[in-house]
Protein backbone atom coordinates (compact mmCIF):
# COMPACT_ATOMS: atom_id res chain seq x y z
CA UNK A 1 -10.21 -13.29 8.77
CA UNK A 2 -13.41 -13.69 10.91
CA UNK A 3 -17.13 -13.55 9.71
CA UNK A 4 -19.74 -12.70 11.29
CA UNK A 5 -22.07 -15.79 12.79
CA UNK A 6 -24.77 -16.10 10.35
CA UNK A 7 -26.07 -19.81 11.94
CA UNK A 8 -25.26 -23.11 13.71
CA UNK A 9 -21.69 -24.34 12.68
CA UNK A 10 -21.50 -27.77 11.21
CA UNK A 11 -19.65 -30.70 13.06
CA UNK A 12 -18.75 -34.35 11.98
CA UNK A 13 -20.84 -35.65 9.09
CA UNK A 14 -22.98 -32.37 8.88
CA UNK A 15 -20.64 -31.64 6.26
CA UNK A 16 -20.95 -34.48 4.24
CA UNK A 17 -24.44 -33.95 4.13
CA UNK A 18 -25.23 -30.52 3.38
CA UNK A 19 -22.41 -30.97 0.26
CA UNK A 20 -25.01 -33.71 -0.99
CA UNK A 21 -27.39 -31.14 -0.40
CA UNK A 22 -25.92 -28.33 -2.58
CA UNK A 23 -24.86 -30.91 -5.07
CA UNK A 24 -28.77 -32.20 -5.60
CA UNK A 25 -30.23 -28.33 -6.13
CA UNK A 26 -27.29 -27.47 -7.83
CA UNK A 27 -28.45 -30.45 -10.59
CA UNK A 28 -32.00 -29.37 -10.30
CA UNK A 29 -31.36 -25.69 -10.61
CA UNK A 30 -33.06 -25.06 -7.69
CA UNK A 31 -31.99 -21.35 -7.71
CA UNK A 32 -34.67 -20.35 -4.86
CA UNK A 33 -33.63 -23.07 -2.74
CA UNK A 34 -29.98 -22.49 -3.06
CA UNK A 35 -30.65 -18.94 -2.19
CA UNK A 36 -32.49 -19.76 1.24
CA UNK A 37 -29.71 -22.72 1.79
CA UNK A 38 -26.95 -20.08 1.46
CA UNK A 39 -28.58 -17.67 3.88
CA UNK A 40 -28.92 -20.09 6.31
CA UNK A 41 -25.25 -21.34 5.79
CA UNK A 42 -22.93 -20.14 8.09
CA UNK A 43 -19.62 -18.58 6.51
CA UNK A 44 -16.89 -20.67 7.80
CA UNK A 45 -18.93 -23.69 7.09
CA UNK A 46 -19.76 -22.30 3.15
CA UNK A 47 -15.92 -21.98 3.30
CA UNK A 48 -15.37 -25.44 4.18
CA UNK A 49 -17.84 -26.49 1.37
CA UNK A 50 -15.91 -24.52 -1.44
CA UNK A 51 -13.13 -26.82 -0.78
CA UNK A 52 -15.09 -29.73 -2.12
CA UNK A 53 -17.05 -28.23 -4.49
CA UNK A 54 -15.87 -28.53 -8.47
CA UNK A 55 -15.34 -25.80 -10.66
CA UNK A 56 -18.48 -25.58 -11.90
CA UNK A 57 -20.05 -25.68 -8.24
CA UNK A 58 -17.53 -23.00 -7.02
CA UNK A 59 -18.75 -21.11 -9.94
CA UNK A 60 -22.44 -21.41 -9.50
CA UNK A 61 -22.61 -21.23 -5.79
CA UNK A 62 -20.24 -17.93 -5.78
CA UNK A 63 -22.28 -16.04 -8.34
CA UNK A 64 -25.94 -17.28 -6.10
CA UNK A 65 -23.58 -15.43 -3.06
CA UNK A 66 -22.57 -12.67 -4.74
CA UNK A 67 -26.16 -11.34 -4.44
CA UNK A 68 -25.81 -10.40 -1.27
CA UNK A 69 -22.91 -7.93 -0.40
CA UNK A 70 -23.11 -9.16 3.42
CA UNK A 71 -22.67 -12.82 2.58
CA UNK A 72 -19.91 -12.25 0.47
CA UNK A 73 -17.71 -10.20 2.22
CA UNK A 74 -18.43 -12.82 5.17
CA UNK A 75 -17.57 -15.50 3.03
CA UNK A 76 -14.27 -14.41 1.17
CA UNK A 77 -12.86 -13.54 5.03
CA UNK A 78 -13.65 -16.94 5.73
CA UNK A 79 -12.25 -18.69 2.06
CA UNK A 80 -8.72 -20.26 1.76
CA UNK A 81 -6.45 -17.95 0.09
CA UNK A 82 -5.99 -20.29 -2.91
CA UNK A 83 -9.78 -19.97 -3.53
CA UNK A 84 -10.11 -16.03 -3.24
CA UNK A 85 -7.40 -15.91 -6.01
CA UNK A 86 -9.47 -18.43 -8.02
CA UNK A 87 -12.88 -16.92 -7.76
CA UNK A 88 -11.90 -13.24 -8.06
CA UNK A 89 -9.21 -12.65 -10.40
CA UNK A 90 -11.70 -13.60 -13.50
CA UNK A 91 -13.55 -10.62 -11.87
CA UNK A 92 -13.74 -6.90 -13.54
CA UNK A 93 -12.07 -4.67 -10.52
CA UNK A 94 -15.79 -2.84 -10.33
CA UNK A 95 -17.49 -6.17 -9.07
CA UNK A 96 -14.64 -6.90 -6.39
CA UNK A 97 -14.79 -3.53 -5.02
CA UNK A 98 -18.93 -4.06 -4.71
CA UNK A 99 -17.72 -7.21 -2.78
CA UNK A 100 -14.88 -5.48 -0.59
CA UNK A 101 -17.47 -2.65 0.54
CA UNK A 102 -18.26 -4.43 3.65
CA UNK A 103 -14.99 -6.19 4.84
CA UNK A 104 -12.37 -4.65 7.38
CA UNK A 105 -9.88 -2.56 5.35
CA UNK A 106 -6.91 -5.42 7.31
CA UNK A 107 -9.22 -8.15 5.39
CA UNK A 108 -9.01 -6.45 2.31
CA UNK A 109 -5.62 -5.86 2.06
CA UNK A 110 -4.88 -9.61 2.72
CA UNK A 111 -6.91 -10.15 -0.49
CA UNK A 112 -5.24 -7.57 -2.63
CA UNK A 113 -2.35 -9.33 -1.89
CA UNK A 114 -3.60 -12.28 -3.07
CA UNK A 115 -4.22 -11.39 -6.68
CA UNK A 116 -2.27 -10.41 -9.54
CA UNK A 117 -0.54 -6.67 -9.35
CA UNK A 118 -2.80 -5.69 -11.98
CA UNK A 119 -5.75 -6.55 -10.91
CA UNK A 120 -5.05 -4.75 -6.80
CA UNK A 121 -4.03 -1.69 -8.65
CA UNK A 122 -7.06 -1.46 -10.70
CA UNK A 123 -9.06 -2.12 -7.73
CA UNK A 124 -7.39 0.10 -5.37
CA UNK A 125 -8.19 2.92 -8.16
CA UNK A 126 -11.53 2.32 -8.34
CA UNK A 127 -12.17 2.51 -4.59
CA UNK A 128 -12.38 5.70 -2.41
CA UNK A 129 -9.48 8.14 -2.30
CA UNK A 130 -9.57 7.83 1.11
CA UNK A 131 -9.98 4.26 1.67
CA UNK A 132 -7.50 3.26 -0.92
CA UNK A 133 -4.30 5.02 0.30
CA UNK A 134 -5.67 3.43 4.28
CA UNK A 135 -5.29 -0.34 2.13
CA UNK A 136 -1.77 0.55 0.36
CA UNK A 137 -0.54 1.54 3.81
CA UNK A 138 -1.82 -1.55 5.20
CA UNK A 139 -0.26 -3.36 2.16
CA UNK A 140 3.16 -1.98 2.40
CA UNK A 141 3.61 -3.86 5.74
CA UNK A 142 4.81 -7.40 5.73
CA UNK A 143 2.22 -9.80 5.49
CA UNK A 144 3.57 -11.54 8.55
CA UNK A 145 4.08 -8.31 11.10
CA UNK A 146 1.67 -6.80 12.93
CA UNK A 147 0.72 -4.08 10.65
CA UNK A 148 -0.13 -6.63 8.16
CA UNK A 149 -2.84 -7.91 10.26
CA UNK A 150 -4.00 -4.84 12.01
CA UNK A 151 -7.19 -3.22 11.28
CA UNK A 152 -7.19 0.53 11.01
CA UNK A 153 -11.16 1.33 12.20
CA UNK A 154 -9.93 1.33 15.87
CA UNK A 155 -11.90 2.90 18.36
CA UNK A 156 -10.31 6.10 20.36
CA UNK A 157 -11.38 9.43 22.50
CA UNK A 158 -9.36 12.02 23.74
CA UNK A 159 -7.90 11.97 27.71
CA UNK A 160 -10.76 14.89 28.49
CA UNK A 161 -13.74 12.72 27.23
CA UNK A 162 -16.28 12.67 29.80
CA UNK A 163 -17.35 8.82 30.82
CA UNK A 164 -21.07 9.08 29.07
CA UNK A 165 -20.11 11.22 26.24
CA UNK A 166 -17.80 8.58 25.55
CA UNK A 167 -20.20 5.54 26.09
CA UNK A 168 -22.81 7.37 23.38
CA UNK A 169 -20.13 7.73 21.32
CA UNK A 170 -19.69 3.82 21.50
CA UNK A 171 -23.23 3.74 20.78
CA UNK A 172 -22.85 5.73 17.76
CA UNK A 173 -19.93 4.11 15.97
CA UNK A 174 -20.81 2.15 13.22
CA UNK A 175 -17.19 0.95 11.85
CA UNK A 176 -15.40 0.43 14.75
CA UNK A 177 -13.74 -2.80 15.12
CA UNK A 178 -14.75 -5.03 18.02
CA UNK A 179 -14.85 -2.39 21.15
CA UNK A 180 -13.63 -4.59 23.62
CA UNK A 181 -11.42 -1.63 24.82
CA UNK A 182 -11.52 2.24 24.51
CA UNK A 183 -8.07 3.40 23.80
CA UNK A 184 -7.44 6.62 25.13
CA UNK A 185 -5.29 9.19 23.16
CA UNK A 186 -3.57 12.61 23.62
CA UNK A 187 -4.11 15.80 21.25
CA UNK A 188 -1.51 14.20 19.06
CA UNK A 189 -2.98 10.72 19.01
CA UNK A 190 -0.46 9.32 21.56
CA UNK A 191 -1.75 6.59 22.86
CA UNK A 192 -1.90 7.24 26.59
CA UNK A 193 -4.31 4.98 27.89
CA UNK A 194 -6.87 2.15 27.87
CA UNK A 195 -10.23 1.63 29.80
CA UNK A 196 -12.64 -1.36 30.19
CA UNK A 197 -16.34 -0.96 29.27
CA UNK A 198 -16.54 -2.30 32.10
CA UNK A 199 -14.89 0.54 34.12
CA UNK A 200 -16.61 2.68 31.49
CA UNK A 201 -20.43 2.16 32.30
CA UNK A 202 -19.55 2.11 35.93
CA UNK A 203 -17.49 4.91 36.38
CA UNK A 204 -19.22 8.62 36.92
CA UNK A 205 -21.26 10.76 34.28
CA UNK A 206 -18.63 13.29 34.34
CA UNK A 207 -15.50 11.51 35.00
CA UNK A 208 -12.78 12.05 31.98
CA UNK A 209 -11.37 9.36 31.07
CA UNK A 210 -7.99 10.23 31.95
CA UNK A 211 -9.13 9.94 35.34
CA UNK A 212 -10.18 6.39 35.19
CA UNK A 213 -7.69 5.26 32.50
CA UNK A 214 -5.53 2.17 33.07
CA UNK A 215 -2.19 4.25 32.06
CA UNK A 216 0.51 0.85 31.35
CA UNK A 217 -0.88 -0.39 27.88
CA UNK A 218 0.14 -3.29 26.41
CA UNK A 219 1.29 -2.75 22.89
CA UNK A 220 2.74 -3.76 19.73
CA UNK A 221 4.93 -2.03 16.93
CA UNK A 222 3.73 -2.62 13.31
CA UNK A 223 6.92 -4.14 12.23
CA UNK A 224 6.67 -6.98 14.69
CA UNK A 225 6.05 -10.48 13.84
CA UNK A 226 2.61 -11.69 14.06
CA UNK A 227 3.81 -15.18 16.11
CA UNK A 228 5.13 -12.50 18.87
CA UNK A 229 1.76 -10.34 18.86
CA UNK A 230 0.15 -13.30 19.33
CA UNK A 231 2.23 -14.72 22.23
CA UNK A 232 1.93 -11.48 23.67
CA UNK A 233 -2.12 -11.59 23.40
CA UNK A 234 -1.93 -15.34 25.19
CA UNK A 235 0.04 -14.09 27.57
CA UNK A 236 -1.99 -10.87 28.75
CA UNK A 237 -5.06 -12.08 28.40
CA UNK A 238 -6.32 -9.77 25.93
CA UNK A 239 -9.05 -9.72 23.61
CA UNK A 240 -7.29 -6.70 21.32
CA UNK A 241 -3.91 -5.53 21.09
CA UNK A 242 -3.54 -1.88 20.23
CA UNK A 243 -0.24 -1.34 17.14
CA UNK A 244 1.69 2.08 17.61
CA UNK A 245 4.45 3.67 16.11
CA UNK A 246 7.52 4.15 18.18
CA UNK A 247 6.33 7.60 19.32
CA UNK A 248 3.20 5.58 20.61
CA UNK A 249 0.84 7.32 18.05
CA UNK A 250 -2.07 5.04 17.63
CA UNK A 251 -2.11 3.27 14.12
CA UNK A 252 -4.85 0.42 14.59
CA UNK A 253 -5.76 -2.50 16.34
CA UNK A 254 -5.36 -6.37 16.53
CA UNK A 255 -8.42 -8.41 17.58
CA UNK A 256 -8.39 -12.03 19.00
CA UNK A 257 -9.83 -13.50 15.93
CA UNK A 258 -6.88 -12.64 14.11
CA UNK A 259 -4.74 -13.95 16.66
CA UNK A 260 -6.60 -17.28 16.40
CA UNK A 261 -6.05 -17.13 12.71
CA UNK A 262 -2.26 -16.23 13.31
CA UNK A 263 -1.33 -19.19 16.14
CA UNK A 264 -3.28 -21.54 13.54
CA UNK A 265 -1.41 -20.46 10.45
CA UNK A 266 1.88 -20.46 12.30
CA UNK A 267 1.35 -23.69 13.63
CA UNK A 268 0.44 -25.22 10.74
CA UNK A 269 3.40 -24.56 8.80
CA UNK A 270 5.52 -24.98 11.68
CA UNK A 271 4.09 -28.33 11.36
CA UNK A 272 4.55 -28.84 7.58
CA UNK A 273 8.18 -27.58 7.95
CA UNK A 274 8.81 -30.62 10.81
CA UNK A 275 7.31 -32.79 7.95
CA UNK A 276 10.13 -32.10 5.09
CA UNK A 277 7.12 -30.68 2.87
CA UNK A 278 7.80 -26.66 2.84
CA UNK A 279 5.43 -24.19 4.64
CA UNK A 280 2.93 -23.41 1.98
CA UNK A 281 -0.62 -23.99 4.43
CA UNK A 282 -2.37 -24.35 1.70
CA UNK A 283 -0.64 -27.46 0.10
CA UNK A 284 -4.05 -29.60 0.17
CA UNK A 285 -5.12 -26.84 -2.57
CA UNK A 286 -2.18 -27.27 -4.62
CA UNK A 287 -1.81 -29.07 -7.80
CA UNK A 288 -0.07 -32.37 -8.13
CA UNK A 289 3.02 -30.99 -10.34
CA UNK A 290 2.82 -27.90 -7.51
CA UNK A 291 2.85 -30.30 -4.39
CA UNK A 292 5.90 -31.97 -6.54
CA UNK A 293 7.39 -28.76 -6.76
CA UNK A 294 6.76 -27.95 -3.05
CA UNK A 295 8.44 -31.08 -1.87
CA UNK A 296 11.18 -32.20 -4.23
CA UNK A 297 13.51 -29.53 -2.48
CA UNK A 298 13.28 -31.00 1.08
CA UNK A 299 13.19 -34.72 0.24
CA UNK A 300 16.91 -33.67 -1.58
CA UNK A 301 18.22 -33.45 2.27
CA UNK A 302 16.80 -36.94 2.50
CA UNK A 303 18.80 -38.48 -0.48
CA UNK A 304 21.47 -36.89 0.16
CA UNK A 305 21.40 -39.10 3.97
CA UNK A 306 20.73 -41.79 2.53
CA UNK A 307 23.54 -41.58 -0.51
CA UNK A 308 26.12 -41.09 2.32
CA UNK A 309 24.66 -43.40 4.75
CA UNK A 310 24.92 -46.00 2.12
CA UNK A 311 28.49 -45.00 1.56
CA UNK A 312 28.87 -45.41 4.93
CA UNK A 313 27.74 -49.04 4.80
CA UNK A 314 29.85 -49.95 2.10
CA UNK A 315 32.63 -48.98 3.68
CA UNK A 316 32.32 -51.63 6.23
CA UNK A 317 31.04 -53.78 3.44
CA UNK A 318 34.30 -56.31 4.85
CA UNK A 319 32.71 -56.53 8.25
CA UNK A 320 29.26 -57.09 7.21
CA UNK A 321 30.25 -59.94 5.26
CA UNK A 322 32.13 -61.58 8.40
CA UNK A 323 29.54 -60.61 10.57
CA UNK A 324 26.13 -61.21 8.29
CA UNK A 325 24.38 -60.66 11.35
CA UNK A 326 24.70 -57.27 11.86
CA UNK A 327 22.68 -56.31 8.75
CA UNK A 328 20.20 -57.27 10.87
CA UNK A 329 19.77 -54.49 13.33
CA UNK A 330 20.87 -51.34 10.76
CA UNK A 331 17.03 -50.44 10.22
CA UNK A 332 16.22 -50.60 13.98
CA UNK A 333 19.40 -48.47 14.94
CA UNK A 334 18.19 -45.88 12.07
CA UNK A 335 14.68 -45.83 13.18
CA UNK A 336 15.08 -45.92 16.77
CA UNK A 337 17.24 -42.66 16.50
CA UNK A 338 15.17 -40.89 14.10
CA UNK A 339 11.96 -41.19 16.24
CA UNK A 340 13.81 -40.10 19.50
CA UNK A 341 15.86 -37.20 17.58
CA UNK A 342 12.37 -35.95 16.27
CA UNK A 343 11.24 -35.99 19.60
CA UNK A 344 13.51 -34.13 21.28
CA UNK A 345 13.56 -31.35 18.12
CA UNK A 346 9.69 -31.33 18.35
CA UNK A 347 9.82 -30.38 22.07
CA UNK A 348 12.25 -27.74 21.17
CA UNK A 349 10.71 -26.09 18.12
CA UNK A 350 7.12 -25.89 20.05
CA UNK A 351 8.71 -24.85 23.08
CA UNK A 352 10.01 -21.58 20.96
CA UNK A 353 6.68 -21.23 19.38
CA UNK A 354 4.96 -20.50 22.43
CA UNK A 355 7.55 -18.77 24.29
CA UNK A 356 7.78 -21.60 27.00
CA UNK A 357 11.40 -21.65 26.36
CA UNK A 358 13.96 -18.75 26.32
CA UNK A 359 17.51 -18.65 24.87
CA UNK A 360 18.89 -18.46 28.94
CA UNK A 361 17.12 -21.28 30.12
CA UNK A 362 19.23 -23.67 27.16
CA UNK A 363 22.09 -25.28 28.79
CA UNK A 364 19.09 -27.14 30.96
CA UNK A 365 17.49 -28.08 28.48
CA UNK A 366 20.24 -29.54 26.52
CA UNK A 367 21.49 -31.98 29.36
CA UNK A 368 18.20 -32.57 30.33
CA UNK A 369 17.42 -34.38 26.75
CA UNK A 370 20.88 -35.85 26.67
CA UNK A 371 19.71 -37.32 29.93
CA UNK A 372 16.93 -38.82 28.66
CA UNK A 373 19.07 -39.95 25.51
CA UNK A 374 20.71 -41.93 28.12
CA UNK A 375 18.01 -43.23 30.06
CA UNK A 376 15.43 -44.18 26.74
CA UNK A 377 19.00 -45.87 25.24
CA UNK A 378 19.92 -47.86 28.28
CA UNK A 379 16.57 -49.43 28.62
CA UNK A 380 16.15 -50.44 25.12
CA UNK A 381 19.64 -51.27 24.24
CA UNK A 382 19.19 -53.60 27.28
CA UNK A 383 16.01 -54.49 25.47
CA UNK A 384 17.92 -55.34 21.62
CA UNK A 385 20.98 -56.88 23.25
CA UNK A 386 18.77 -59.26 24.33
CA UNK A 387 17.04 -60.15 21.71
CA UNK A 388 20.37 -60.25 19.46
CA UNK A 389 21.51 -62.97 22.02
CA UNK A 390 18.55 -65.31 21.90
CA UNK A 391 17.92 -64.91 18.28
CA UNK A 392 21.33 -65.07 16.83
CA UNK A 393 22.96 -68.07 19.26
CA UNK A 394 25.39 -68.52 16.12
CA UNK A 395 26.37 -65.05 15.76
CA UNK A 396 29.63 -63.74 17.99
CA UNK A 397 28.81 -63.48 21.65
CA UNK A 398 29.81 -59.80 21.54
CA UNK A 399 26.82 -59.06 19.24
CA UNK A 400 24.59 -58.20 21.97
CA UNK A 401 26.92 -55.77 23.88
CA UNK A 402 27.30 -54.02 20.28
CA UNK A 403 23.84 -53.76 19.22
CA UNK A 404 22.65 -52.68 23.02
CA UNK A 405 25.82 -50.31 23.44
CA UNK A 406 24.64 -49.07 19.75
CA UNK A 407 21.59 -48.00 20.38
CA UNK A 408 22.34 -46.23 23.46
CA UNK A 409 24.78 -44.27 21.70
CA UNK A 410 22.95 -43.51 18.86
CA UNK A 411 19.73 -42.27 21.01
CA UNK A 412 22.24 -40.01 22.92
CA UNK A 413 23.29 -38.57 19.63
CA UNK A 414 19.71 -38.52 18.25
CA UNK A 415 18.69 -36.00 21.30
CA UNK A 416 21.79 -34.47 21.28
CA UNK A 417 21.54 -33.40 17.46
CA UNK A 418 17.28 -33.02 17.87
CA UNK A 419 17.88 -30.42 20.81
CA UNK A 420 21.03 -28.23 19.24
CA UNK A 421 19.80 -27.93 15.54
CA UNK A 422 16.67 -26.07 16.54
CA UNK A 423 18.62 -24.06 18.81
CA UNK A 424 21.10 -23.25 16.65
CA UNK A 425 19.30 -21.81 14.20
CA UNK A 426 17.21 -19.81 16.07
CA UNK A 427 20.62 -18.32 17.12
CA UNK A 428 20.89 -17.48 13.55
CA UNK A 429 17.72 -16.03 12.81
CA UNK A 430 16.64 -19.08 11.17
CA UNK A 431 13.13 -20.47 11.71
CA UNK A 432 13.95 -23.63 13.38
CA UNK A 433 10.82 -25.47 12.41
CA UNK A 434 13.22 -26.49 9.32
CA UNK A 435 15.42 -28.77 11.82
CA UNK A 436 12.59 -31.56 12.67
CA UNK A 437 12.50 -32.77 8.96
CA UNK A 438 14.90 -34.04 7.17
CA UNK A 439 18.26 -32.31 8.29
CA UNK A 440 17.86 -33.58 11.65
CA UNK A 441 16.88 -37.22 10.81
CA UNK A 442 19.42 -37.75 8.06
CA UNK A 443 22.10 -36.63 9.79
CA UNK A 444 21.54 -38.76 12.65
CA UNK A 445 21.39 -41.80 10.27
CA UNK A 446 24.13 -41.63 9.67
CA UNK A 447 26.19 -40.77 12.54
CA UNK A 448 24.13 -43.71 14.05
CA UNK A 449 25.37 -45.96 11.74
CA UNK A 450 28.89 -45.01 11.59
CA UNK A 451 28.54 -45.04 15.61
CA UNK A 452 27.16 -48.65 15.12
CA UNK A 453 29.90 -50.02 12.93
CA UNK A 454 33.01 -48.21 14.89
CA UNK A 455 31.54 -49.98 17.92
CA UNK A 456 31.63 -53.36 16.02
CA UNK A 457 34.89 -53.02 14.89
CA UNK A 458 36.13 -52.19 18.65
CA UNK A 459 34.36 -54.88 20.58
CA UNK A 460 34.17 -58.29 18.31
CA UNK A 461 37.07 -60.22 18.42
CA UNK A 462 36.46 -62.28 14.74
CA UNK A 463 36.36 -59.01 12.61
């Protein structure tokens, strides 16, 4: 969701000090100055503001925007979806439809969804006849696919549109979404072509459009997933992607600011998900007992790890008492591996969110991080060995060869396991973000350590 620029946009400490601003009127009451603040506010940056503001701010400010229809349908495209729940579902459906007047019908239907079934239902009755069964069709689509972001006021002219008719037509349109492109359809709203404005306003009067047409369009169907429209967008080059059925009939269009949106939402929860904390983007708005809630489930993989790495330690609780010494070097084996294993799946994961990597291209891939398993182990179990032999003179003389030999093993395993969990679940139609938090790291604690003791047991003499 996209507003329109209303003003400069707010960087660094501008924030912090137009929040002090609000904040003082808001204690004086200064309704009149509030008003001419808020106008001069633009959207994204009143958005950023709501997320500081207190209940009773959020309250006060909203109902000083809700004034103006223009400023609040810019403003709720621009809100965090915890916030539109917040500030609209204490509303009577009558005053939300005032407020949904202006917004794309694809912006609206991403708010319906937001609040209660109730509450859409009422509001979907109370708008238009028309307009309401264009939002429940938007609605029925997943909220992830294309057709959940699309926006239905897309521009088109038939094949036999003459060049000006069609450029006053442009001229004319009031609810179009962003003409960067004229889509060009058949008699039974096929799409069968695309033109420029640029070709447009150069081309002749009376040249149909089907004559100056670009006829291999670029496409998406409404059913697919709105990380592959946008991948397809970055790679084209486009600033709109046009969403047909599979009998090419035109259904509506996706616009660059919604791909921005899109790569930013997927990336941030492809990012939470590598944490361990869920995918919920807007955790920061959450409760405490909801963040607990959010969390608990993945930091389970994480106990789990540690409960059998810990088993794993006791069970060469006899060597760790002859060889004290080796206590010493279980955190760096465990931490050394994690990083390197989160590495590798990090690489992986991203290279699968933007397409860079593709399922034939794998077996590469795979050596190429066990290679630099290898390498990265080599130089620092060269490193560690060292160290073990001029810190712990007393200790046995093998102790360096089997904390160096270790962690060379262990980094090999780290990469191996960081590169093929990610892989293998994509293979499964699982979202592979999952593998860079706790799954992957766990697991390689404790095949490091097991790795660690087996090679203690095999190469000092006094155990």
């Amino acid at each position: 969701m996209t507003a329109r620029p209303t003003g400069q946009s707010m960087l660094g400490s501008e924030v912090a000090v137009l929040l002090d601003t609000f904040r003082r009127l808001l204690r004086r009451k200064a309704s009149a100055n509030l008003r001419r603040l808020i106008g001069k506010t633009h959207a994204a940056d009143l958005a950023l503001l709501f997320r500081y503001f207190n209940d009773p701010e959020k309250s006060a400010v909203f109902t000083l925007v809700r004034e103006n229809r223009e400023t609040t349908g810019e403003l709720l495209s621009e809100l965090d979806e915890t916030l539109i729940s917040e500030l609209l579902s204490p509303l009577a459906p009558s005053e939300v439809v005032t407020m949904l007047e202006d917004i794309g019908s694809d912006d609206v239907a991403d708010i319906l969804n937001l609040l209660e079934d109730e509450q859409a239902k009422a509001i979907l009755e109370t708008l238009q006849q028309v307009e309401s069964e264009e939002l429940e069709e938007l609605m029925a689509y997943a909220e992830d696919s294309a057709g959940g972001i699309m926006s239905v006021d897309v521009f088109s002219l038939s094949e036999s549109t003459k060049a000006m008719d069609a450029i006053t037509a442009i001229q004319s349109s009031e609810k179009a979404e962003m003409v960067f492109y004229l889509y060009v359809t058949d008699e039974e709203s096929h799409l069968t072509g695309v033109v420029s404005l640029r070709d447009l306003v150069t081309a002749a009067a009376g040249a149909e459009l089907k004559t100056i047409m670009e006829h291999d369009v670029v496409s998406v169907t409404a059913e697919m997933d709105q990380e592959e429209v946008a991948r397809m967008v970055s790679r084209y080059n486009l600033l709109a992607i046009p969403v047909v059925q599979s009998d090419s009939t035109l259904l509506g269009i996706i616009t660059v600011d919604d791909v921005v949106d899109v790569i930013r939402e997927e990336a941030t929860e492809d990012f939470l998900q590598m944490a361990g904390i869920g995918k919920d983007k807007e955790i920061l708005m959450k409760s405490t007992f909801d963040n607990v809630k959010l969390r608990l489930p993945w930091l389970f993989a994480s106990w789990i790890g540690g409960t059998v790495a810990a088993y794993v330690i006791g069970a060469f609780e006899t060597i760790l008492e002859s060889v004290i010494t080796l206590a010493a070097f279980i955190p760096v084996i465990i931490g050394m591996g994690g990083n390197v294993g989160t590495q590798s799946s990090t690489i992986i994961v991203r290279g699968f969110a933007t397409g860079r990597l593709e399922l034939s291209r794998l077996g590469s891939v795979i050596w190429k991080e066990m290679r630099v398993g290898l390498i990265l182990g080599i130089f620092y179990g060269l490193l560690l060995g060292g160290v073990a032999m001029l810190k712990f003179v007393d200790a046995p003389p093998e102790l360096g060869l089997v904390v160096g030999l270790s962690i060379c093993v262990s980094m090999i395993i780290a990469t191996s396991i960081g590169t093929l969990v990610p892989i293998l679940l994509r293979k499964l139609d699982v979202d592979p973000a999952i593998a860079s938090g706790p799954f992957v790291t766990t697991s390689i604690d404790v095949l490091g350590i097991l790795a660690y003791f087996l090679i203690a047991i095999s190469l000092i003499s006094t155990i």
